[in-house]
N, C-alpha and C. Protein backbone atom coordinates (compact mmCIF):
# COMPACT_ATOMS: atom_id res chain seq x y z
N UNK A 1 18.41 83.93 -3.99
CA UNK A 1 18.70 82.69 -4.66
C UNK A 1 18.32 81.50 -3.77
N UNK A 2 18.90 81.55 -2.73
CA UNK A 2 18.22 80.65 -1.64
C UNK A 2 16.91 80.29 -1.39
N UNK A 3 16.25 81.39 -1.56
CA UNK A 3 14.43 81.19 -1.61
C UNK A 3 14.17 80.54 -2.51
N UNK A 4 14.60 80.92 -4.03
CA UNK A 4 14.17 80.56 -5.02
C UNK A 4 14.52 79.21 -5.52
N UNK A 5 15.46 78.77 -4.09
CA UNK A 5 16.07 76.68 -4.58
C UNK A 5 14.92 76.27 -3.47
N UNK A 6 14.73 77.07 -2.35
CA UNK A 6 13.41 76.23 -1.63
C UNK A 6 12.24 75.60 -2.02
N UNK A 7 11.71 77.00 -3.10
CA UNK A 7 10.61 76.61 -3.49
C UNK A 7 10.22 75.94 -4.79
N UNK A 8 11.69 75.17 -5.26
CA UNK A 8 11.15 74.13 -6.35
C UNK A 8 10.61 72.98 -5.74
N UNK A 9 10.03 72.79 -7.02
CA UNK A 9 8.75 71.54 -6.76
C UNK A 9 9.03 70.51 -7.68
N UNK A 10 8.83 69.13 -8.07
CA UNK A 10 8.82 68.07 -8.41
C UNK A 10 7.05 68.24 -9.04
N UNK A 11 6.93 67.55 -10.48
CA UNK A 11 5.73 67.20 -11.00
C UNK A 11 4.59 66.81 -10.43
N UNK A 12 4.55 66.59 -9.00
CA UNK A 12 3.44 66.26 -7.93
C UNK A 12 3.08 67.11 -7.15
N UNK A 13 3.72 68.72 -7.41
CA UNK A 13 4.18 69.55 -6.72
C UNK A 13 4.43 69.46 -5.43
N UNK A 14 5.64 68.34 -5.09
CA UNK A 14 5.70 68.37 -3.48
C UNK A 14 7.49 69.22 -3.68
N UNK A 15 7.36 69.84 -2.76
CA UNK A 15 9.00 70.76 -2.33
C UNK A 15 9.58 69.56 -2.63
N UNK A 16 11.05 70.13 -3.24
CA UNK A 16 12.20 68.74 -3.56
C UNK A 16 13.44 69.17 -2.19
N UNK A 17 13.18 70.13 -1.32
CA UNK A 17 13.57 70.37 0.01
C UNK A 17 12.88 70.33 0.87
N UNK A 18 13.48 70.91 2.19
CA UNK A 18 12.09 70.99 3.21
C UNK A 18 10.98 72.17 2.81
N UNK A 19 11.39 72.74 1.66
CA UNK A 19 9.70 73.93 1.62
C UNK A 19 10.77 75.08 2.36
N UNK A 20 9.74 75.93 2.29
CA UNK A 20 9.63 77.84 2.76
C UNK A 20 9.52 77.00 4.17
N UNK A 21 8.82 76.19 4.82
CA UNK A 21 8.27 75.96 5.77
C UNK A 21 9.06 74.53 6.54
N UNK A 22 10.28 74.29 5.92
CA UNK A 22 10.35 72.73 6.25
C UNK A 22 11.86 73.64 7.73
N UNK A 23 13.12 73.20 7.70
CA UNK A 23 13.93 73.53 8.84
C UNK A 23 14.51 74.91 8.70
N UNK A 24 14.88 75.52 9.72
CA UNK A 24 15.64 76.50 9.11
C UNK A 24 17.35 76.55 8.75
N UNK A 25 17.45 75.16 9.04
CA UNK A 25 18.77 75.18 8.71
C UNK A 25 18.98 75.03 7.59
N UNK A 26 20.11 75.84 6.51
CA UNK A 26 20.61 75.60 5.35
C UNK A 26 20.83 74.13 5.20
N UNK A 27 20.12 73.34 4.20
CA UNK A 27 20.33 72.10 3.73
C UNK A 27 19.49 71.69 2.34
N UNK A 28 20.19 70.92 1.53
CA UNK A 28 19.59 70.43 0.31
C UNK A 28 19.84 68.85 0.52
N UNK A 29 18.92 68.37 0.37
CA UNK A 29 18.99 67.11 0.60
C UNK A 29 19.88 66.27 2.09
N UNK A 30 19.50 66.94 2.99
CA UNK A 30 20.19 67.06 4.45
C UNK A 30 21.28 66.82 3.86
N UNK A 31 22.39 67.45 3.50
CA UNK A 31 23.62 67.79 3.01
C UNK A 31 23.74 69.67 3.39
N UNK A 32 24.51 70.48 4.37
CA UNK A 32 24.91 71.45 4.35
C UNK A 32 24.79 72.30 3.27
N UNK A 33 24.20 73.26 3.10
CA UNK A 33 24.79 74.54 1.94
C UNK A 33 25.42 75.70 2.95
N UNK A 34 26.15 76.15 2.38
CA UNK A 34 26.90 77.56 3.24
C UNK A 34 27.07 78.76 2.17
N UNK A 35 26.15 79.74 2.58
CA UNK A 35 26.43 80.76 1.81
C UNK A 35 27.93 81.02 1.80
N UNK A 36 28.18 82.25 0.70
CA UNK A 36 29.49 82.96 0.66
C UNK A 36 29.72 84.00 0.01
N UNK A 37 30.21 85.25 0.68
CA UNK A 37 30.26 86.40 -0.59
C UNK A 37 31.78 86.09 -0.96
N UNK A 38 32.26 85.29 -1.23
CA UNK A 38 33.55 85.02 -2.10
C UNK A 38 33.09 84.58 -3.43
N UNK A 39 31.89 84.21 -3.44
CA UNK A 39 31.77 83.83 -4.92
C UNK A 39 30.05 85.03 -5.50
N UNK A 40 30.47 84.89 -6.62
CA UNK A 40 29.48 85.82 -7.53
C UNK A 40 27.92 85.26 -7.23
N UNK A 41 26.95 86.21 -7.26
CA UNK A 41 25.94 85.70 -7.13
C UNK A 41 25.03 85.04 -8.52
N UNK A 42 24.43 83.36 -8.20
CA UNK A 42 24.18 82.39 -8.86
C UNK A 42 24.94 81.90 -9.47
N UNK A 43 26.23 81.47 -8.79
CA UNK A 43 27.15 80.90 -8.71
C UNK A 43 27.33 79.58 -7.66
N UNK A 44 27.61 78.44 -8.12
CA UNK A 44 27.88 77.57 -6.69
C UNK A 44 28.71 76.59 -6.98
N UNK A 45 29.19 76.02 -5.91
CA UNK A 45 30.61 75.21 -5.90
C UNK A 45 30.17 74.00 -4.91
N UNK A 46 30.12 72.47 -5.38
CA UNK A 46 29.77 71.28 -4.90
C UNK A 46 31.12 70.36 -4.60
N UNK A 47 31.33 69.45 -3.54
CA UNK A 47 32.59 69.25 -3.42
C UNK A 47 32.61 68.06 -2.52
N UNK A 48 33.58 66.90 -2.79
CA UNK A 48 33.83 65.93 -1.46
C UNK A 48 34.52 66.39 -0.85
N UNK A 49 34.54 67.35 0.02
CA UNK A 49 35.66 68.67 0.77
C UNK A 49 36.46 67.74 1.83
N UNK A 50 35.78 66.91 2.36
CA UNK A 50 36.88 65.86 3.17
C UNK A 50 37.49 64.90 2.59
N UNK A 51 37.41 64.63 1.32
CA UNK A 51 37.82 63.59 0.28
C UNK A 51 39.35 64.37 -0.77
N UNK A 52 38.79 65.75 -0.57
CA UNK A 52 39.48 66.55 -1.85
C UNK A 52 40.42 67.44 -1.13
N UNK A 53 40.03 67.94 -0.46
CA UNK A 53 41.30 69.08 0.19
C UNK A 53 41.13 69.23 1.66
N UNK A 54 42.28 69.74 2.42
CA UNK A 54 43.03 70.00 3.48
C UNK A 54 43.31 71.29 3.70
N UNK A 55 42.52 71.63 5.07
CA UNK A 55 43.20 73.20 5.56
C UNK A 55 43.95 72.87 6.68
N UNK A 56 45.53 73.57 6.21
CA UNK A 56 46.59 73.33 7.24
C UNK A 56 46.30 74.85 7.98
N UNK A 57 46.12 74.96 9.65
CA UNK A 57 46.56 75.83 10.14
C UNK A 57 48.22 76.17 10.28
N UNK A 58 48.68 77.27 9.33
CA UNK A 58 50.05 78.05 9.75
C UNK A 58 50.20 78.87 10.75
N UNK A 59 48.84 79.39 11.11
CA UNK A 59 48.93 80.41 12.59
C UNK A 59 47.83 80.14 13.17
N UNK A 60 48.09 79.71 14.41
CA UNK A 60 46.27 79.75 14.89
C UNK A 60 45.61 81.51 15.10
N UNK A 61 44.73 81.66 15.65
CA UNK A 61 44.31 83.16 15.49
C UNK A 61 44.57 83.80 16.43
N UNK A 62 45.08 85.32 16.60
CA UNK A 62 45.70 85.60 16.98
C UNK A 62 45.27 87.24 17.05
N UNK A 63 44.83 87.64 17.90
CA UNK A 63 44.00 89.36 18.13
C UNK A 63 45.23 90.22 18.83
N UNK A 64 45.40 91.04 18.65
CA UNK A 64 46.12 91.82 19.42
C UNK A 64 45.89 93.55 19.80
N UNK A 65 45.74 93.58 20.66
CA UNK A 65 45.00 95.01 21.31
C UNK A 65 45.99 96.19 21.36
N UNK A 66 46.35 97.40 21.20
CA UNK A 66 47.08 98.09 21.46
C UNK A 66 46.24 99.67 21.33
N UNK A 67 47.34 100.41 22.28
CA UNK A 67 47.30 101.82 22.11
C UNK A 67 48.31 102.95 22.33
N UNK A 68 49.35 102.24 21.54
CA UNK A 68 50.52 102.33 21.48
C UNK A 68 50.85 103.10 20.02
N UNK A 69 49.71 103.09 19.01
CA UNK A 69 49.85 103.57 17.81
C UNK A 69 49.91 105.40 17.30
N UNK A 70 50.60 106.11 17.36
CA UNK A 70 50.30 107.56 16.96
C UNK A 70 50.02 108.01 18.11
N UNK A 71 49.07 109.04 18.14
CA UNK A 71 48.43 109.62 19.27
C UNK A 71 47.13 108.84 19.81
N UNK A 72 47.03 107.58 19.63
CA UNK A 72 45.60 106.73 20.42
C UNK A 72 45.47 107.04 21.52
N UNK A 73 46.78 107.02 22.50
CA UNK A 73 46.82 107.07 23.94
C UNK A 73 46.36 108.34 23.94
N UNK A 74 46.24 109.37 23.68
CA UNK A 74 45.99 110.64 23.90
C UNK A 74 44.53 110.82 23.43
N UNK A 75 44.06 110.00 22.52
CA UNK A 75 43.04 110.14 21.96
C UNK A 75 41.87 109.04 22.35
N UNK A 76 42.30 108.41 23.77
CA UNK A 76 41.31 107.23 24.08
C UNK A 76 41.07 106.21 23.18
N UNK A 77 42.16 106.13 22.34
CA UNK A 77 41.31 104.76 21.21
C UNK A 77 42.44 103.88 21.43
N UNK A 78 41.86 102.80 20.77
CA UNK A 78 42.51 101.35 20.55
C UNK A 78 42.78 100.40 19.37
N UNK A 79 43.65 100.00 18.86
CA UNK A 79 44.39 99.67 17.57
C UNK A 79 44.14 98.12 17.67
N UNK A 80 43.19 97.15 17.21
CA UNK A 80 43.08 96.48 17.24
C UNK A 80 43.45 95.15 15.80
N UNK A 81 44.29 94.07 16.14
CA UNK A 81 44.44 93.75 14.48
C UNK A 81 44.02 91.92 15.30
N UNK A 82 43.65 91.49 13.77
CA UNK A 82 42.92 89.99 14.30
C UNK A 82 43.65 89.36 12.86
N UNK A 83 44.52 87.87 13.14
CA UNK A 83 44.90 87.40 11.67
C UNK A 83 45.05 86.01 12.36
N UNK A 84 44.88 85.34 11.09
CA UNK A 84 45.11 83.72 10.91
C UNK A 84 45.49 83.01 9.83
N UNK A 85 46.53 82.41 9.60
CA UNK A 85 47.48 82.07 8.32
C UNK A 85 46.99 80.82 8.24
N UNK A 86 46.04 80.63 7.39
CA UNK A 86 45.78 79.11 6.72
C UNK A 86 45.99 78.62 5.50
N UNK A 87 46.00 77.68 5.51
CA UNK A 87 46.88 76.93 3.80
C UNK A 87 45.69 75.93 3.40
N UNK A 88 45.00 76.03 1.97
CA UNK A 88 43.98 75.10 1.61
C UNK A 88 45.11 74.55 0.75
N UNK A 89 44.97 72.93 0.73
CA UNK A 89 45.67 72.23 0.15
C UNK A 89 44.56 71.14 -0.54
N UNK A 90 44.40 71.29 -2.31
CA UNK A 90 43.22 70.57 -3.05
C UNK A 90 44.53 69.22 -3.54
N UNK A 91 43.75 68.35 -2.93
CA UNK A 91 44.63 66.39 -3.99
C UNK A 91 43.92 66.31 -4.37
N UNK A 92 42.73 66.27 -4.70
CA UNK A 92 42.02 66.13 -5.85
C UNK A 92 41.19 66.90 -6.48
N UNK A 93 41.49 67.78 -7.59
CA UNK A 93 40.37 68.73 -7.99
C UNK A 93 39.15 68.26 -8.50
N UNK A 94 39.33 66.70 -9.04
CA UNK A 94 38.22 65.80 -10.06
C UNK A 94 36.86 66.19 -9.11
N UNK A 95 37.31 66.59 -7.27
CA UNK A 95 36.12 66.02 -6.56
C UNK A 95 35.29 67.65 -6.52
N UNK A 96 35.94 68.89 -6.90
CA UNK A 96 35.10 69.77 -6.92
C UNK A 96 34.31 70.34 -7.85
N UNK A 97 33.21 70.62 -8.14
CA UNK A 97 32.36 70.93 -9.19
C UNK A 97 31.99 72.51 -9.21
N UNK A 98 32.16 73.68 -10.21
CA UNK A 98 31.80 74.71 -9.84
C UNK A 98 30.84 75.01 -11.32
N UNK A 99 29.85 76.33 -11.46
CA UNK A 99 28.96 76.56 -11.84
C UNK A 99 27.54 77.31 -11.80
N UNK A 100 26.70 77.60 -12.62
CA UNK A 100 25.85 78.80 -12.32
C UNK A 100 24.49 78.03 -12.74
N UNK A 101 23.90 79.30 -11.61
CA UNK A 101 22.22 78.47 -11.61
C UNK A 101 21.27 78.54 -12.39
């Protein structure tokens, strides 16, 4: 899907992005795109994300190593768990736009 937004063209056929060939950074109109497998493919979601919503950290992140679980210690392994409690908070939904390509 990504390829296929690069290589539109405008009636003069000039790229309406940087081209196959222009940066490699994800951008449409030097504005960020960020892939995501949270959403379906040709699917996309446009947004004043600093205008519209707030992510509160509830836990900062937090890894914890062990080998303390069952027989690990006996078995050379290691029980590893990684978590982070965040809260998206939307005040304005008017500012997000979602939709298919």
């Amino acid at each position: 899907m990504w390829r296929d937004m690069l290589g539109i063209k405008d009636g003069d056929e000039r790229y309406l992005s940087g081209g196959p060939f222009g940066t490699t950074a994800a951008q449409i109109w030097d504005l960020p795109a960020i892939g995501s497998n949270a959403m379906a493919d040709g699917e996309f979601l446009v947004g004043a994300f600093e205008d519209g919503a707030t992510i509160f950290d509830r836990l900062e992140a937090e890894v914890l190593v062990s080998s303390e679980n069952d027989d690990d210690f006996e078995r050379n392994l290691f029980s590893i768990r990684a978590e982070q409690r965040l809260a998206l908070a939307v005040f304005r939904p008017d500012s997000f736009v979602t939709g298919q390509f």
